[in-house]
Protein backbone atom coordinates (compact mmCIF):
# COMPACT_ATOMS: atom_id res chain seq x y z
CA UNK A 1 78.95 -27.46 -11.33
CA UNK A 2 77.69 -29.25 -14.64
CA UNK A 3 76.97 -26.16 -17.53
CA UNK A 4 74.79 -27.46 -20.15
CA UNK A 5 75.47 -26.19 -23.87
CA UNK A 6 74.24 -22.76 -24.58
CA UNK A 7 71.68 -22.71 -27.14
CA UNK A 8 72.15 -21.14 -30.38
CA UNK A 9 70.39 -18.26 -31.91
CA UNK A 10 69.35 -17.27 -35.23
CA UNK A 11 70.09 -14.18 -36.84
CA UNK A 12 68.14 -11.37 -36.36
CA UNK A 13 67.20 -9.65 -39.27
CA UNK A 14 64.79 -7.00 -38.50
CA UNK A 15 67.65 -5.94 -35.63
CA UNK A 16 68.23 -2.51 -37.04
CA UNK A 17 64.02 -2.07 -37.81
CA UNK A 18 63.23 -2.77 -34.57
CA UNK A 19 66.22 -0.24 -33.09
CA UNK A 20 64.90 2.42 -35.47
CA UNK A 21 61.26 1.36 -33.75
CA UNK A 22 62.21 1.63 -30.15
CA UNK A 23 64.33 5.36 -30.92
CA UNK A 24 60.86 6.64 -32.32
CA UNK A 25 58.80 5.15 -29.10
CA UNK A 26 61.27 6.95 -26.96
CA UNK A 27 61.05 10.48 -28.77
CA UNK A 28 57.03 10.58 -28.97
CA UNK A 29 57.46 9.19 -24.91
CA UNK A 30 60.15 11.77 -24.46
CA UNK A 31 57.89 14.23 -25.85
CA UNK A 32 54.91 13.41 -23.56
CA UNK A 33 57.04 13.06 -20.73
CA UNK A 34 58.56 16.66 -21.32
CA UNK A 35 54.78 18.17 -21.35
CA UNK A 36 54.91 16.79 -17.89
CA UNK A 37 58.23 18.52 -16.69
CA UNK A 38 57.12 22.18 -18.24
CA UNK A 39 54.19 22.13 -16.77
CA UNK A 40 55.54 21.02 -13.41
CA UNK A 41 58.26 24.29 -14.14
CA UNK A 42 56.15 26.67 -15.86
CA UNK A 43 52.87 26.51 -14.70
CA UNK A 44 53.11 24.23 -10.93
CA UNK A 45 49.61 25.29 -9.61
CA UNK A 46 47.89 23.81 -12.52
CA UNK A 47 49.25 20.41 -11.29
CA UNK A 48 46.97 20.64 -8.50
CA UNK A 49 44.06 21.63 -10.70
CA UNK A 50 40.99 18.75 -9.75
CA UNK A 51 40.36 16.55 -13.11
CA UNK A 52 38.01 13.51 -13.87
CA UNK A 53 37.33 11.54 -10.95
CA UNK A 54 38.68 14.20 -8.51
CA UNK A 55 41.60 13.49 -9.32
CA UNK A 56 44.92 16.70 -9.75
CA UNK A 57 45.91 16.92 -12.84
CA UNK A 58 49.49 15.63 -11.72
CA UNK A 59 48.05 12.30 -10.71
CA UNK A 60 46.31 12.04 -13.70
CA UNK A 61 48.91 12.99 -16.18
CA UNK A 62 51.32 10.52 -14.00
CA UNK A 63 48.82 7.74 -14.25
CA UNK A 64 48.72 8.57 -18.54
CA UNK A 65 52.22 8.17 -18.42
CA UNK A 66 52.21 4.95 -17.24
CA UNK A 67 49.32 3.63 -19.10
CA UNK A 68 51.17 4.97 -22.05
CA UNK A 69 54.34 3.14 -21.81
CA UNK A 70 52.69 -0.02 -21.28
CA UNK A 71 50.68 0.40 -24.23
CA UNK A 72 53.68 1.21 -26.10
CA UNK A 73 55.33 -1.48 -25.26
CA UNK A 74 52.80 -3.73 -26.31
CA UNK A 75 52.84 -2.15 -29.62
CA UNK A 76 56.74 -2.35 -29.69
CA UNK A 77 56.10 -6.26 -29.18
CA UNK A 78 53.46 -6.88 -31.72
CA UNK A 79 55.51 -4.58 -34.57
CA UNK A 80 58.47 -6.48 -33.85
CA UNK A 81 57.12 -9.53 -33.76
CA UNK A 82 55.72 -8.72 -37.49
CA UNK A 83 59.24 -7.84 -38.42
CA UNK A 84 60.80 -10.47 -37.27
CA UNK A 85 57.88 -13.01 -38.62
CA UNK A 86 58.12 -11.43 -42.50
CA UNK A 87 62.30 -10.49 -42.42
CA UNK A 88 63.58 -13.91 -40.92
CA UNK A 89 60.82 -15.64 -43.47
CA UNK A 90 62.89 -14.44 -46.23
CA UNK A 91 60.13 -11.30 -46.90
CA UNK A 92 63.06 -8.68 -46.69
CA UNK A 93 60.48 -5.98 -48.12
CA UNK A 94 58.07 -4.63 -45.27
């Protein structure tokens, strides 16, 4: 089996912005996500409390979550890609 040559990569200069980044997207998720659990331990019935659309409140918070991380993500991306445009430039400063 024929292995062509791996291709090389720059460095990555905004590696330690965009870890910083991606910590503070998980502790405001975290925190969202722990609203969740408390109320599913605290207060259960309110879970099944109808909402917009008819929906529980369970479904609905689920659903957020979801929604939420995606959008996060695609704020994650776009930052990044920002720090990554301006630091590997030579624009160290952000």
């Amino acid at each position: 089996m024929h292995h062509s040559v791996p291709s090389t990569t720059e460095a990555d200069n905004a590696s330690s912005k965009k870890a910083r980044l991606g910590i503070l997207f998980f502790f405001i998720y975290l925190f969202f996500y722990a609203g969740f659990v408390v109320i599913g331990v605290v207060n259960y019935e309110l879970l099944a409390e109808n909402t917009i659309g008819g929906l529980n409140l369970a479904t609905l918070y689920g659903i957020a979550l979801i929604v939420f991380a995606v959008l996060m993500g695609i704020l994650y991306n776009y930052i990044c890609s920002r720090y990554e445009d301006k630091m590997n430039a030579g624009g160290e400063n952000i």
